[in-house]
C-alpha atoms as a PDB file:
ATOM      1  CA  UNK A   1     118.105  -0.122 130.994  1.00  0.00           C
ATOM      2  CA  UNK A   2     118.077   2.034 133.926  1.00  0.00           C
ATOM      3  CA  UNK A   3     121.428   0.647 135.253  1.00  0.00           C
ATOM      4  CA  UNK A   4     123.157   0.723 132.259  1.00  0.00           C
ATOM      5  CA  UNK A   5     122.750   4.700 132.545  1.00  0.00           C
ATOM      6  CA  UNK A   6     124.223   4.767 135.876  1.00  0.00           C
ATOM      7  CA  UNK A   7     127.625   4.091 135.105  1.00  0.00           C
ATOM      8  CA  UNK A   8     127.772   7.475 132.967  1.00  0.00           C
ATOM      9  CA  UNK A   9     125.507   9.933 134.786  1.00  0.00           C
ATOM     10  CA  UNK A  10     128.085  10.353 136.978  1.00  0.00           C
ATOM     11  CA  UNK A  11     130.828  12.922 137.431  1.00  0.00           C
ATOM     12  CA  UNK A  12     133.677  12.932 139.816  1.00  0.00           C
ATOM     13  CA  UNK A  13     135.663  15.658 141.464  1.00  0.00           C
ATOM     14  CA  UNK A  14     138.844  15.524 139.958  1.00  0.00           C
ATOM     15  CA  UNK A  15     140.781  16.070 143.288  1.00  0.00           C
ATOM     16  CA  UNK A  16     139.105  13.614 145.466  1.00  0.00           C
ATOM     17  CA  UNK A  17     137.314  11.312 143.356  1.00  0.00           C
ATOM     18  CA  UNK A  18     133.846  12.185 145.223  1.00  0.00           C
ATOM     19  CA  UNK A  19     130.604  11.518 142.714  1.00  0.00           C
ATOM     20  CA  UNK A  20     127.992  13.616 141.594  1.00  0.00           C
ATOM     21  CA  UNK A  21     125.024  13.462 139.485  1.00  0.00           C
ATOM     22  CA  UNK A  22     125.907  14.217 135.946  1.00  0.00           C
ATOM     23  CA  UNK A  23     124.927  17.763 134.621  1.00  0.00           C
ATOM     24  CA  UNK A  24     125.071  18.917 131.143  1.00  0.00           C
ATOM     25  CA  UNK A  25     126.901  20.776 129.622  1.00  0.00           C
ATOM     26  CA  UNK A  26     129.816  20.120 131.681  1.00  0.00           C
ATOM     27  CA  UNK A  27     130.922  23.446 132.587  1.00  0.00           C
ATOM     28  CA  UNK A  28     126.940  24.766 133.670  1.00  0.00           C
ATOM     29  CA  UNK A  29     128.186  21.731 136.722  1.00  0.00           C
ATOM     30  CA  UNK A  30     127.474  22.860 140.241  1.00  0.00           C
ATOM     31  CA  UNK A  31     131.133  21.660 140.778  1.00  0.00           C
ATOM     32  CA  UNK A  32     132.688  23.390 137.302  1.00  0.00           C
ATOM     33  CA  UNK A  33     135.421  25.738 138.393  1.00  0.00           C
ATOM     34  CA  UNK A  34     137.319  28.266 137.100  1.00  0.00           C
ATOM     35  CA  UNK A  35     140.741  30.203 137.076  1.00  0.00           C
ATOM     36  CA  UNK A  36     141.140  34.010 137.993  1.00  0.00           C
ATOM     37  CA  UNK A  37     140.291  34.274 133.803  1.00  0.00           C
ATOM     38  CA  UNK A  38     137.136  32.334 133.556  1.00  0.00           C
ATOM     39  CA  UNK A  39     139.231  29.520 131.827  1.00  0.00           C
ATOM     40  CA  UNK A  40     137.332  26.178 132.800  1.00  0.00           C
ATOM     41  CA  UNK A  41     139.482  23.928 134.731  1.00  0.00           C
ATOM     42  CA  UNK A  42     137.417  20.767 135.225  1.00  0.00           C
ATOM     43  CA  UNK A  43     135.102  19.490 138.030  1.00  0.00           C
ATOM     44  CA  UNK A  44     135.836  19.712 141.735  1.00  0.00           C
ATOM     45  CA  UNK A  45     133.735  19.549 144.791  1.00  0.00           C
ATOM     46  CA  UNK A  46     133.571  22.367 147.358  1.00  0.00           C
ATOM     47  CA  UNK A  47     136.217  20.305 149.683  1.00  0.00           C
ATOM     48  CA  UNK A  48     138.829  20.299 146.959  1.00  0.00           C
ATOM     49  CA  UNK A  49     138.091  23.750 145.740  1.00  0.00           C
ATOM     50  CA  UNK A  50     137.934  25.443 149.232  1.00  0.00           C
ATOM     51  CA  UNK A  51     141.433  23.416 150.092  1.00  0.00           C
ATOM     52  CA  UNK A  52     144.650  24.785 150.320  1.00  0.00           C
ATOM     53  CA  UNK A  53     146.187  21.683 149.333  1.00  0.00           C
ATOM     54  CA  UNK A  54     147.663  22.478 145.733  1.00  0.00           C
ATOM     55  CA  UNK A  55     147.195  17.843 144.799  1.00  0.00           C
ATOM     56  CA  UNK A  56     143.311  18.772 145.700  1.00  0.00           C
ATOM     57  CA  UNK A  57     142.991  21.725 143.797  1.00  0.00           C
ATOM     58  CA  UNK A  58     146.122  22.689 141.306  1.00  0.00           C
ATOM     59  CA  UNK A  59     144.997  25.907 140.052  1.00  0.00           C
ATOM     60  CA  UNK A  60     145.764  29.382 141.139  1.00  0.00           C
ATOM     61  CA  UNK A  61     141.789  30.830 142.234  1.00  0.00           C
ATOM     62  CA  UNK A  62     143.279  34.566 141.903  1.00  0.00           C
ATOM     63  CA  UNK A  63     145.014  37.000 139.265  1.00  0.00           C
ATOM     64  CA  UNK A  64     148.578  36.148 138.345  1.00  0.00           C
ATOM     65  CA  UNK A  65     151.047  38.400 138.934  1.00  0.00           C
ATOM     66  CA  UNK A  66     151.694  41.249 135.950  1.00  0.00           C
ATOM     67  CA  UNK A  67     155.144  41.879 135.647  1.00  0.00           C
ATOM     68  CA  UNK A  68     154.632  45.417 135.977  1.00  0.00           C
ATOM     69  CA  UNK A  69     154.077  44.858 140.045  1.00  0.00           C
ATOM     70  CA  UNK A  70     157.437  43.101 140.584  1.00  0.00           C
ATOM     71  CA  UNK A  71     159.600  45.758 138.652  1.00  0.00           C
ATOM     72  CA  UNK A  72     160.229  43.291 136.122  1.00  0.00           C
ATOM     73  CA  UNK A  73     160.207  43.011 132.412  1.00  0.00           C
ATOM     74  CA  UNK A  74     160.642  41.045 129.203  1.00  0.00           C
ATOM     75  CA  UNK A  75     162.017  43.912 126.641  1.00  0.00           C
ATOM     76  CA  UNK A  76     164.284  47.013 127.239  1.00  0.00           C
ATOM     77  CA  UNK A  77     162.885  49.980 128.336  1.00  0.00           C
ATOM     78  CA  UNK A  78     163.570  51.350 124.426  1.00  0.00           C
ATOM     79  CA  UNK A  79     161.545  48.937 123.063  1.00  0.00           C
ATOM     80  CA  UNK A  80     158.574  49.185 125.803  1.00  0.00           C
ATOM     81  CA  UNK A  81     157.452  52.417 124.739  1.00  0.00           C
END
């Protein structure tokens, strides 16, 4: 019985394919990461996550730019205000 529960208490880092003990739920994980906005973007170990290698780690790990910043915008000034 005991090795039929090993194949899913595992988890693996989704950059490097390392394994981990299973934790539930999913996103209390040790390895559970998330974006600039708390938005949960799946498991990855500390390598991956500390990486600057963007086929490791895909996600941005700060604030996207606001348009505001960069002098740029979607409507005409009219219809901004």
């Amino acid at each position: 019985m005991m090795d039929e529960m090993t194949d899913w208490s595992k988890t693996y880092c989704r950059g490097c394919k390392a394994e981990e003990d299973m934790h539930r739920p999913i996103e209390d994980h040790w390895w559970a990461r998330r974006d600039a906005y708390g938005i949960f973007t799946g498991i990855y170990c500390d390598d991956c996550y500390n990486s600057d290698d963007s086929d490791r780690y895909p996600y941005k790990k700060d604030s996207y730019a606001k348009d505001l910043e960069h002098g740029e915008h979607i409507y005409p000034e009219e219809e901004r205000y």
